[in-house]
N, C-alpha and C. Protein backbone atom coordinates (compact mmCIF):
# COMPACT_ATOMS: atom_id res chain seq x y z
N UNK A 1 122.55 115.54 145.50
CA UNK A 1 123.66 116.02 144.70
C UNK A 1 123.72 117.53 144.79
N UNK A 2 124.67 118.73 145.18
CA UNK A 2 124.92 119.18 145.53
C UNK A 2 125.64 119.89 144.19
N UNK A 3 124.66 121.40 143.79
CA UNK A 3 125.39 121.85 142.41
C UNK A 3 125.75 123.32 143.00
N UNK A 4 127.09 123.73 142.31
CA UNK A 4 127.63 124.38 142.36
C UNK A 4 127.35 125.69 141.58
N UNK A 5 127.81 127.39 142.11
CA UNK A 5 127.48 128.17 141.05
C UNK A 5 129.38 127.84 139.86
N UNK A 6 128.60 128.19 138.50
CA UNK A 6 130.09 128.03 137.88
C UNK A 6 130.38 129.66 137.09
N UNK A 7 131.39 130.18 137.83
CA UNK A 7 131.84 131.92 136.80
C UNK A 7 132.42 131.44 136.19
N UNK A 8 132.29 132.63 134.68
CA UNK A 8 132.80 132.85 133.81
C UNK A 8 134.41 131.90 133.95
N UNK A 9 134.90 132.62 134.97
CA UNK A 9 135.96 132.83 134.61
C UNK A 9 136.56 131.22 134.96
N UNK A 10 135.77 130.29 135.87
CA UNK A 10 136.24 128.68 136.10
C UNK A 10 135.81 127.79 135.18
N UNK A 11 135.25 128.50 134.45
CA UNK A 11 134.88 127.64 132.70
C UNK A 11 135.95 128.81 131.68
N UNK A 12 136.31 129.28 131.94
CA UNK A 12 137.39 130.26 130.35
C UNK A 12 138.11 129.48 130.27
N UNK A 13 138.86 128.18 131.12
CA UNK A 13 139.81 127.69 130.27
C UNK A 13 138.89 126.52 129.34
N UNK A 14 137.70 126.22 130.01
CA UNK A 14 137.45 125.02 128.61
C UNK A 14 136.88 125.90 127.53
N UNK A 15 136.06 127.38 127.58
CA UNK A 15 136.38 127.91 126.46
C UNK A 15 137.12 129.08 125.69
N UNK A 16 138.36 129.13 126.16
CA UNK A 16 139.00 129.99 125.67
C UNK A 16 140.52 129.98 126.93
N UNK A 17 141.13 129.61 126.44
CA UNK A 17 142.41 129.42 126.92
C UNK A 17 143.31 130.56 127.31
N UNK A 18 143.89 130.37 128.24
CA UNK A 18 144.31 131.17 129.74
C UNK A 18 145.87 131.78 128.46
N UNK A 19 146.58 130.90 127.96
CA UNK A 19 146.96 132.00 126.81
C UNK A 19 146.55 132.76 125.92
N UNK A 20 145.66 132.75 125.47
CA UNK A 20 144.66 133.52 124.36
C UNK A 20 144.71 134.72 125.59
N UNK A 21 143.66 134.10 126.28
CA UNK A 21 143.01 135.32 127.67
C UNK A 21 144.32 136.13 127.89
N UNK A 22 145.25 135.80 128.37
CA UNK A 22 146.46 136.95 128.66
C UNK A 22 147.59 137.63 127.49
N UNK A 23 147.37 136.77 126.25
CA UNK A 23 148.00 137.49 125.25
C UNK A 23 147.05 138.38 124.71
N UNK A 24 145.94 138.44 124.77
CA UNK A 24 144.91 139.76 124.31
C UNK A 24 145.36 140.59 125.49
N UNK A 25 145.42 140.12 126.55
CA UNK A 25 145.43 141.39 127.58
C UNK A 25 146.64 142.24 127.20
N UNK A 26 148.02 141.42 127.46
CA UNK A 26 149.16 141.75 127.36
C UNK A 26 149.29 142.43 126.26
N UNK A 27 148.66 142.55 124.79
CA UNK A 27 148.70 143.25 123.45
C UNK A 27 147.95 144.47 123.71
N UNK A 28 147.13 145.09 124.85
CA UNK A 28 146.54 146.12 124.97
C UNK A 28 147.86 146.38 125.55
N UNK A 29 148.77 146.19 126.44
CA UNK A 29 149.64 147.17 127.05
C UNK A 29 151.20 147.06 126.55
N UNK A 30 151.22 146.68 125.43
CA UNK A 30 152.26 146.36 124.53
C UNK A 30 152.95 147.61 124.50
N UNK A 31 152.28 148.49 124.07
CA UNK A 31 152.80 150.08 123.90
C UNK A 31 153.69 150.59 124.60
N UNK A 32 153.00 150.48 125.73
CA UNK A 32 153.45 151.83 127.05
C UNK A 32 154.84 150.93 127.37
N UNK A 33 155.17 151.80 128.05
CA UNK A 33 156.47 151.49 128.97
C UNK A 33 156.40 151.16 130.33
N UNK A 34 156.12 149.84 130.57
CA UNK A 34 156.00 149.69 132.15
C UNK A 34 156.53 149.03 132.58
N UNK A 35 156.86 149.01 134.01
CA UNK A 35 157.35 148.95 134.86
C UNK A 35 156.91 147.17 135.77
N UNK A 36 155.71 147.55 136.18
CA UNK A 36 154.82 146.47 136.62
C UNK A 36 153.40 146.23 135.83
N UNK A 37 153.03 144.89 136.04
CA UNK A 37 151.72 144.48 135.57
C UNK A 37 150.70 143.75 136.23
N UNK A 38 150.00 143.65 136.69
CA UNK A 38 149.19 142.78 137.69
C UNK A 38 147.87 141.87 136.95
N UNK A 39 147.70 140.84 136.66
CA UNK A 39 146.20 140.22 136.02
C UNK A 39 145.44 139.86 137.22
N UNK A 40 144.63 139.88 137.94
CA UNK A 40 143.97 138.44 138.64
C UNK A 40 142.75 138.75 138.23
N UNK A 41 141.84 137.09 138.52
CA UNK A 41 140.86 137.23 138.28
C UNK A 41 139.81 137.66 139.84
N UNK A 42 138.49 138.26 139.24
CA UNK A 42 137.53 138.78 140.52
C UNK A 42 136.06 138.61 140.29
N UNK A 43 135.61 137.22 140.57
CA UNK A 43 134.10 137.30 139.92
C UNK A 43 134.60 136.53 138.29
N UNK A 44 133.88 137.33 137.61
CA UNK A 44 133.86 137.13 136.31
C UNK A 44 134.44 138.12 135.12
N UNK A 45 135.69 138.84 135.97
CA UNK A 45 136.27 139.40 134.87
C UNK A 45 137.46 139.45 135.55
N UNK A 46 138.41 140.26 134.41
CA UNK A 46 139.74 139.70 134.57
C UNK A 46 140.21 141.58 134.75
N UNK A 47 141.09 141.46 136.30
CA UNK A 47 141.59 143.36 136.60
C UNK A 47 142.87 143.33 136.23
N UNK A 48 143.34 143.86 135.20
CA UNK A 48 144.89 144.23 134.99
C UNK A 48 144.86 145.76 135.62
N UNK A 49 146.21 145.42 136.42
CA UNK A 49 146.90 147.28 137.02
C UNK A 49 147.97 147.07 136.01
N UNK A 50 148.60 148.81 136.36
CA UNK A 50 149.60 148.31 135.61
C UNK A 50 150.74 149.55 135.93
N UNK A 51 151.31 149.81 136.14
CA UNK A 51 152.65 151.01 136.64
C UNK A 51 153.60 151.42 135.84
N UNK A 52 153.44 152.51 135.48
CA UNK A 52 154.53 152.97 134.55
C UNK A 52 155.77 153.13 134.85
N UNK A 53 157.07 153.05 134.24
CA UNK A 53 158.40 153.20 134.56
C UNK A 53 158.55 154.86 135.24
N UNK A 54 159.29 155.00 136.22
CA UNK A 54 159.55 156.05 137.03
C UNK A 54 159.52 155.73 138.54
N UNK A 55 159.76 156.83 139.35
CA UNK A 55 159.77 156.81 140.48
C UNK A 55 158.43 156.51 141.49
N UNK A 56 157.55 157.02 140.54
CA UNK A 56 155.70 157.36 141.59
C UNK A 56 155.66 155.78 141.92
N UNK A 57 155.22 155.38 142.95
CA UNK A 57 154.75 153.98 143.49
C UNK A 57 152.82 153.92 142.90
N UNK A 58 152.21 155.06 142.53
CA UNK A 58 151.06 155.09 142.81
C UNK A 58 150.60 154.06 141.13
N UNK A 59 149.86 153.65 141.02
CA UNK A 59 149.30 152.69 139.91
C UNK A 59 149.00 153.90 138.63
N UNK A 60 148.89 153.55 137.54
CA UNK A 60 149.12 154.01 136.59
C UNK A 60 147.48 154.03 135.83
N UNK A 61 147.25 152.88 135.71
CA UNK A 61 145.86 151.83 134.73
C UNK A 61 145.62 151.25 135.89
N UNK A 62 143.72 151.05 135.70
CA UNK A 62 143.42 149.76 136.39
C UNK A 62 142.09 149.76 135.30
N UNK A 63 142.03 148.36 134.90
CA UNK A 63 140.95 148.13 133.67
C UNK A 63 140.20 146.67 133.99
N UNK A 64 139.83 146.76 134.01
CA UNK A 64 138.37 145.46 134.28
C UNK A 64 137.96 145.13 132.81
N UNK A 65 138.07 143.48 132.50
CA UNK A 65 137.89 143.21 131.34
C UNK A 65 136.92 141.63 131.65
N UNK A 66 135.64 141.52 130.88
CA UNK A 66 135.48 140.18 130.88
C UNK A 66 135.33 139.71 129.76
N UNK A 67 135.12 137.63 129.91
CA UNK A 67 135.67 137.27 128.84
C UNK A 67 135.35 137.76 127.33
N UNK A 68 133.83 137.92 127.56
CA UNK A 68 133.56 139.03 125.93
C UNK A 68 134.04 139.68 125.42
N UNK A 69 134.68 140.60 126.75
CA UNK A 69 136.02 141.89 125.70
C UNK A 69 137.11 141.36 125.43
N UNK A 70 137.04 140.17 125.71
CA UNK A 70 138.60 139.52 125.52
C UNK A 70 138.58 138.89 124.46
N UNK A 71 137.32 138.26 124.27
CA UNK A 71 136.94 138.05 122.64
C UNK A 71 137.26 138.50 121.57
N UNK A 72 136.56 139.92 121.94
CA UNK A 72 136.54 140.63 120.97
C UNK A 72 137.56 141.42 120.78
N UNK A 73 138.38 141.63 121.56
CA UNK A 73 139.98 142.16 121.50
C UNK A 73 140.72 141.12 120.63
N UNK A 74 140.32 139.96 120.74
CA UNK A 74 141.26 138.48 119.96
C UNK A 74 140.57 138.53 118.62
N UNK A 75 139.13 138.65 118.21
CA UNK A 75 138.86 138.82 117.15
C UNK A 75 139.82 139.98 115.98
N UNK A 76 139.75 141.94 117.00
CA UNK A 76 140.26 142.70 116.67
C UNK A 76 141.86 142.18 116.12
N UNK A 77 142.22 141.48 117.11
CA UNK A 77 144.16 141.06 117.15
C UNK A 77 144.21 140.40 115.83
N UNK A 78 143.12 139.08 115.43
CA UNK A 78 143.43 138.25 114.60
C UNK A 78 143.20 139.32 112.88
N UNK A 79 142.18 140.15 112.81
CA UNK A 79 141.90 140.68 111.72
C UNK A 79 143.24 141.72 111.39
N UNK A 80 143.96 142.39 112.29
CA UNK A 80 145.35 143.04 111.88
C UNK A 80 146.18 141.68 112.14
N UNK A 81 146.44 140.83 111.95
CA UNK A 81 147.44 140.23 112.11
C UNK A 81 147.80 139.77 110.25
N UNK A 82 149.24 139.35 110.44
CA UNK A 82 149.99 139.43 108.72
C UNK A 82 149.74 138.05 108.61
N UNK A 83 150.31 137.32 107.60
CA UNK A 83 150.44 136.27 107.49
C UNK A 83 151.82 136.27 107.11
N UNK A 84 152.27 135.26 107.88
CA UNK A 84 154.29 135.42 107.69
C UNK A 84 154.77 136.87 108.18
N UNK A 85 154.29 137.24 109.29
CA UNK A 85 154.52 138.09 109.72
C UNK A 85 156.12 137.84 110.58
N UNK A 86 156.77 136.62 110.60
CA UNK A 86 157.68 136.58 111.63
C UNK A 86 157.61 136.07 112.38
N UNK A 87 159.18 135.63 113.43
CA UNK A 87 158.54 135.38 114.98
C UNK A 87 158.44 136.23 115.73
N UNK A 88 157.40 135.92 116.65
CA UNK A 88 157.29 137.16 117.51
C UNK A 88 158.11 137.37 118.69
N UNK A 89 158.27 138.63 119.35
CA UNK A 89 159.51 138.72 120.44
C UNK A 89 158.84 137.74 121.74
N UNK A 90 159.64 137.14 121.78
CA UNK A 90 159.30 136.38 122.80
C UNK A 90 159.56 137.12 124.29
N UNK A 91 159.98 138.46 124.57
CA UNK A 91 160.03 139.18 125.72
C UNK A 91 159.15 140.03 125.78
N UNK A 92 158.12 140.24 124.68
CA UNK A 92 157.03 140.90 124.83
C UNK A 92 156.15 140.51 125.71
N UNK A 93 155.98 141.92 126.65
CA UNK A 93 154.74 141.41 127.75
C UNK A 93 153.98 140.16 127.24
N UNK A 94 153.01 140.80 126.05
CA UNK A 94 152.21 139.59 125.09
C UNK A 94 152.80 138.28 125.70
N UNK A 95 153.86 138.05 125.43
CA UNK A 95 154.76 136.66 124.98
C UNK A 95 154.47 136.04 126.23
N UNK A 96 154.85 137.17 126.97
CA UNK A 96 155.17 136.64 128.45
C UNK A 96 154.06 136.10 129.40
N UNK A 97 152.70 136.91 129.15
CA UNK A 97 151.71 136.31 130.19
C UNK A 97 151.41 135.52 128.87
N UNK A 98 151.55 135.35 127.61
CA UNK A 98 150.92 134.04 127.15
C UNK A 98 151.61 133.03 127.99
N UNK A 99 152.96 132.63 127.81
CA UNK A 99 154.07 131.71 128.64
C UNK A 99 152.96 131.56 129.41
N UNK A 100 153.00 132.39 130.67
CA UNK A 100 151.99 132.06 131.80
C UNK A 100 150.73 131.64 131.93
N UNK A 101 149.85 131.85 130.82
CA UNK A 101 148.87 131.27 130.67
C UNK A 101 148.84 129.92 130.09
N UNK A 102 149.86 129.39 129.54
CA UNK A 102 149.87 128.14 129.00
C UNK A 102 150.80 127.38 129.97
N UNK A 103 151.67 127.88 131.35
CA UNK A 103 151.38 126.94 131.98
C UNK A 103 150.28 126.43 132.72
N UNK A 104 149.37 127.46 132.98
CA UNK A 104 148.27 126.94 133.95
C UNK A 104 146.99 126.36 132.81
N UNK A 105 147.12 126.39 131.23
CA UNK A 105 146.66 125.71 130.69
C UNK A 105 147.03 124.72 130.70
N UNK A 106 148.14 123.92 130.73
CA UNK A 106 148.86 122.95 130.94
C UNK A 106 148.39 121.97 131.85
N UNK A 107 148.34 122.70 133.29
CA UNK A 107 148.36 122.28 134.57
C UNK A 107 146.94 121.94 134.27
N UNK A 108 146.13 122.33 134.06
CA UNK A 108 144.89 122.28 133.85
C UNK A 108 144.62 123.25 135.44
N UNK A 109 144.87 124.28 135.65
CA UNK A 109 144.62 125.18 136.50
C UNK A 109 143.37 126.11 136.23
N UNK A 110 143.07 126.84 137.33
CA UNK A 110 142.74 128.41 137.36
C UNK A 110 143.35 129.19 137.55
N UNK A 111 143.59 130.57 137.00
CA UNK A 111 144.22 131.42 137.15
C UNK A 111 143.64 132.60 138.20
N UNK A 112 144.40 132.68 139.54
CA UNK A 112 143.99 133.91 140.42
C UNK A 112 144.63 134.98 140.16
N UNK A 113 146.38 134.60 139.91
CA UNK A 113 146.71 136.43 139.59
C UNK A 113 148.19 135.98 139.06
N UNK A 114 148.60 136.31 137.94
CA UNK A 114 149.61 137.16 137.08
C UNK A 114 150.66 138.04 137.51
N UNK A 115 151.60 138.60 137.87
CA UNK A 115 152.57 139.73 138.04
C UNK A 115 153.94 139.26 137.23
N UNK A 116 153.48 140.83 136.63
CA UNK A 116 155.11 140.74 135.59
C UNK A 116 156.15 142.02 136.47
N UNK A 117 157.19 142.07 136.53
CA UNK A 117 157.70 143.14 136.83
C UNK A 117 158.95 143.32 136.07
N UNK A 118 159.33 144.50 134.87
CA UNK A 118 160.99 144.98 134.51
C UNK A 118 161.50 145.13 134.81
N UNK A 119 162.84 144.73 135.98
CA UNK A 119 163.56 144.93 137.19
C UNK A 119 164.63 146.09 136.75
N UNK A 120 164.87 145.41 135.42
CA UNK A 120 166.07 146.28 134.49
C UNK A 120 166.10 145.79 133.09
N UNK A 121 167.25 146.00 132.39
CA UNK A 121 167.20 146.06 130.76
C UNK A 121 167.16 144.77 130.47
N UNK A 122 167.75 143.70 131.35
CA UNK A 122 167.96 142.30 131.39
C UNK A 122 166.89 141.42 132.15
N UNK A 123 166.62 141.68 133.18
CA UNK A 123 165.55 140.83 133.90
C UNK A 123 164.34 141.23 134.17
N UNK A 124 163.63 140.23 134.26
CA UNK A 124 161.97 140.67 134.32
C UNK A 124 161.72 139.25 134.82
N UNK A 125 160.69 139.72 136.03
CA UNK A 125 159.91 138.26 136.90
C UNK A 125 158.58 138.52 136.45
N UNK A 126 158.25 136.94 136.86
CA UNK A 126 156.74 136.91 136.24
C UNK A 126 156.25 135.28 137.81
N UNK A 127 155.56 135.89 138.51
CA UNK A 127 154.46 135.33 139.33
C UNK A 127 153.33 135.15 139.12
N UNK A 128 153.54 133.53 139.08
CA UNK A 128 152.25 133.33 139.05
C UNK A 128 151.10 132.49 140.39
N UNK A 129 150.29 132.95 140.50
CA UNK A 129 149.26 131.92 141.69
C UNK A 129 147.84 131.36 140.96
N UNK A 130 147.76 130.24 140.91
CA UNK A 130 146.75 129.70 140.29
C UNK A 130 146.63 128.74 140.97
N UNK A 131 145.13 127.82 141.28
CA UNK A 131 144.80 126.57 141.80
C UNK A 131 144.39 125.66 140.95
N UNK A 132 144.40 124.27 141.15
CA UNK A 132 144.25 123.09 140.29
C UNK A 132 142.67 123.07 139.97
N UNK A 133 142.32 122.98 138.69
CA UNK A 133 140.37 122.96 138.69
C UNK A 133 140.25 121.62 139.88
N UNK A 134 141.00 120.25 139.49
CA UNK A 134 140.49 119.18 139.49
C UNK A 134 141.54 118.91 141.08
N UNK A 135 141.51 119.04 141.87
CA UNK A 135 142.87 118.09 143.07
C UNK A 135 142.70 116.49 142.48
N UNK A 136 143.43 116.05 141.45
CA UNK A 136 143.54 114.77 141.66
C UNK A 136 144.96 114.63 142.08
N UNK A 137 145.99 115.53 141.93
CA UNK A 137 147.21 115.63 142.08
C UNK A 137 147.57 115.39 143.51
N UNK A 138 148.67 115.34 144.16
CA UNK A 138 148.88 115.98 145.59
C UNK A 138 149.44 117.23 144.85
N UNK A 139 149.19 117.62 146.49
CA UNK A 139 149.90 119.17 146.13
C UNK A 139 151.63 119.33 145.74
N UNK A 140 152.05 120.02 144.72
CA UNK A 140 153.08 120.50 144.65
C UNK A 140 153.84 119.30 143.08
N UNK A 141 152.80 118.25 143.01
CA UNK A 141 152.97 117.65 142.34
C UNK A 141 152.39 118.42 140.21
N UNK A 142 153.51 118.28 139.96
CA UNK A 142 153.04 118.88 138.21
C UNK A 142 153.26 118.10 136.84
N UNK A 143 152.70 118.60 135.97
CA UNK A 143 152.69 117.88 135.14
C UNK A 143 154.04 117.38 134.61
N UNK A 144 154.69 118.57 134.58
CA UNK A 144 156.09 119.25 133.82
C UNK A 144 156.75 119.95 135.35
N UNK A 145 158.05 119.44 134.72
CA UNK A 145 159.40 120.38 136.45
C UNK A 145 158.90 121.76 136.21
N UNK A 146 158.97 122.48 134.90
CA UNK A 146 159.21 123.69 135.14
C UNK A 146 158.77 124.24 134.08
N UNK A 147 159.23 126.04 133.93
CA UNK A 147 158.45 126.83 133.57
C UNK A 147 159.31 126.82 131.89
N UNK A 148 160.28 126.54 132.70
CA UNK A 148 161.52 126.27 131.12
C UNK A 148 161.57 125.57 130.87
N UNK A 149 160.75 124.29 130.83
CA UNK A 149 160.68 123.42 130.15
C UNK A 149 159.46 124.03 129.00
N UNK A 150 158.34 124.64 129.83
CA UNK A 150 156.79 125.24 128.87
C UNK A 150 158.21 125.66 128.02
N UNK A 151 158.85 126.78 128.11
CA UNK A 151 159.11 127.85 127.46
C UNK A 151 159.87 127.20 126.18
N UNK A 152 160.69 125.95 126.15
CA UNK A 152 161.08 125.43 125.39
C UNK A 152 160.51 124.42 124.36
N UNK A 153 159.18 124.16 125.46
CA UNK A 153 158.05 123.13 124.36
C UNK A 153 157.36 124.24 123.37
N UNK A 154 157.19 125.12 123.94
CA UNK A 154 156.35 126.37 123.01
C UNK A 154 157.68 126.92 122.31
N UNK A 155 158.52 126.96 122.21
CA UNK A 155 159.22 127.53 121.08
C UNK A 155 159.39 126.59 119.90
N UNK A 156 159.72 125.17 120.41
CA UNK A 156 159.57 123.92 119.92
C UNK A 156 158.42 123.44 118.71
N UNK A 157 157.46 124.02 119.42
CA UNK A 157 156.25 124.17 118.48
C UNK A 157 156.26 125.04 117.59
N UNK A 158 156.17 126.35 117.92
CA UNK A 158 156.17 127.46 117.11
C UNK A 158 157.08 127.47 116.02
N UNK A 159 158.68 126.30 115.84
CA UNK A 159 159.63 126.50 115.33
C UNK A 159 158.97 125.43 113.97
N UNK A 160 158.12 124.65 114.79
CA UNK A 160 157.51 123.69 113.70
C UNK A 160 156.89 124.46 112.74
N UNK A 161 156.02 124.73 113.21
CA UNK A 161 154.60 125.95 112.83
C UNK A 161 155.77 126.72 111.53
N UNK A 162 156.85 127.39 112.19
CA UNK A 162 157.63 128.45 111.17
C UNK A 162 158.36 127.28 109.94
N UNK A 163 158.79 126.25 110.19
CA UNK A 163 159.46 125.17 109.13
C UNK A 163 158.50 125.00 108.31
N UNK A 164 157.54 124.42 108.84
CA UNK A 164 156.45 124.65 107.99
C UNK A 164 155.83 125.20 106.40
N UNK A 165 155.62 126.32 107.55
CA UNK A 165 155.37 127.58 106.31
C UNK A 165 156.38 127.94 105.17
N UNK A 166 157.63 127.66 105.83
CA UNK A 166 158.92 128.07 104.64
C UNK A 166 158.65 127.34 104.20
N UNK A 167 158.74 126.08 104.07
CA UNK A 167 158.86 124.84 103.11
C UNK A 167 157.80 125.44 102.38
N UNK A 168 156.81 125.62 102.56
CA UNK A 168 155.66 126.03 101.57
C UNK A 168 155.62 127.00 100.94
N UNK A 169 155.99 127.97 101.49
CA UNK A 169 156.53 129.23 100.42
C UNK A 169 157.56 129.87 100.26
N UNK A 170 158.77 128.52 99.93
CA UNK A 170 159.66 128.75 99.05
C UNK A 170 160.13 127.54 98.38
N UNK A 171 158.96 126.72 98.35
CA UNK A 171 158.92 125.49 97.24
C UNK A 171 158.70 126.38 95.69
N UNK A 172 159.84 126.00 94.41
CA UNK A 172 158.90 126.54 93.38
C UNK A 172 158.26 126.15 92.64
N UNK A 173 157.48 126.23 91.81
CA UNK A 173 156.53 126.00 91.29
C UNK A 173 157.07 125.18 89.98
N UNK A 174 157.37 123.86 89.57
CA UNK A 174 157.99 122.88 88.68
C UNK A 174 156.66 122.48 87.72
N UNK A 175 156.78 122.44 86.50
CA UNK A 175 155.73 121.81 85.60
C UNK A 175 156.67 120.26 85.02
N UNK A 176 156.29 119.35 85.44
CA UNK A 176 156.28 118.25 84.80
C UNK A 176 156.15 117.73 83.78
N UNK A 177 156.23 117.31 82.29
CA UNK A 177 155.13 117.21 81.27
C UNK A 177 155.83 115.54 80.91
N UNK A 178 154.78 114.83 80.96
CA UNK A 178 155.08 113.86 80.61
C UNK A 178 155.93 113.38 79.14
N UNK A 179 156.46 112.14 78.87
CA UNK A 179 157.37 112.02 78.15
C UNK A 179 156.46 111.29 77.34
N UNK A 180 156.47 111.45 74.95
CA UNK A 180 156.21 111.18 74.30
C UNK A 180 154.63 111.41 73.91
């Protein structure tokens, strides 16, 4: 029997999911104004580039992160986060490599590399290349047609998640008292 070495990074989706992993990333570069974004993985950590809006072609950031700091960036995220804070923009970088990470969570993939690019005020592409953990599939064969279909099951959800919560806090508070 014939054992394999296993990185970090071909076990992160059974512990810690390829959306988590790229919406921590994507919330470090929330700020800036860019242009392009690059994730792939190398070894056992995860290299985001990243290019600021303007003319220079030359790279902007290049940051090496593994899964620990990604942890602990998601720990940091969850302790500022509100409760009923809203929905969130769904065109936020964030938003966007999450999208991407939850298709290849989906797929039950690995993730090799990420690219977002702002073309203009309206469009923005997002590439992705990832391989299947498991080939039981043929190739080209998926779970789901498409990427808009994820994008509509995850809003789908999230819309639950938000019904939810209203119902619960803006039920009011009724006292009953029994009769005689």
């Amino acid at each position: 029997m014939a054992m394999t070495a296993v990185t970090v990074n071909e076990t992160a989706a059974a512990r810690m999911r390829y959306a988590a992993i790229l919406r921590c990333l994507g919330q470090t570069l929330d700020g800036m104004l860019l242009k392009a974004v690059e994730v792939r993985t190398h070894g056992d950590e995860f290299v985001v580039q990243a290019w600021k809006r303007g003319t220079s072609m030359m790279m902007d950031l290049e940051a090496h992160y593994t899964l620990e700091d990604v942890r602990k960036m998601d720990q940091v995220g969850r302790a500022k986060r509100k409760p009923f804070a809203g929905p969130p923009d769904l065109l936020s970088l964030s938003q966007i490599l999450r999208n991407a990470g939850s298709y290849i969570d989906r797929a039950r993939g690995r993730l090799l590399r990420v690219c977002w690019q702002d073309q203009s005020d309206r469009i923005q592409s997002v590439t992705l290349q990832w391989e299947p953990l498991h080939s039981i599939r043929a190739p080209g064969e998926s779970q789901f047609a498409s990427i808009e279909e994820l994008c509509i099951h995850i809003y789908k959800q999230r819309k639950k998640i938000v019904l939810a919560t209203e119902r619960q806090a803006n039920r009011p508070f009724v006292s009953v008292g029994r009769p005689g």
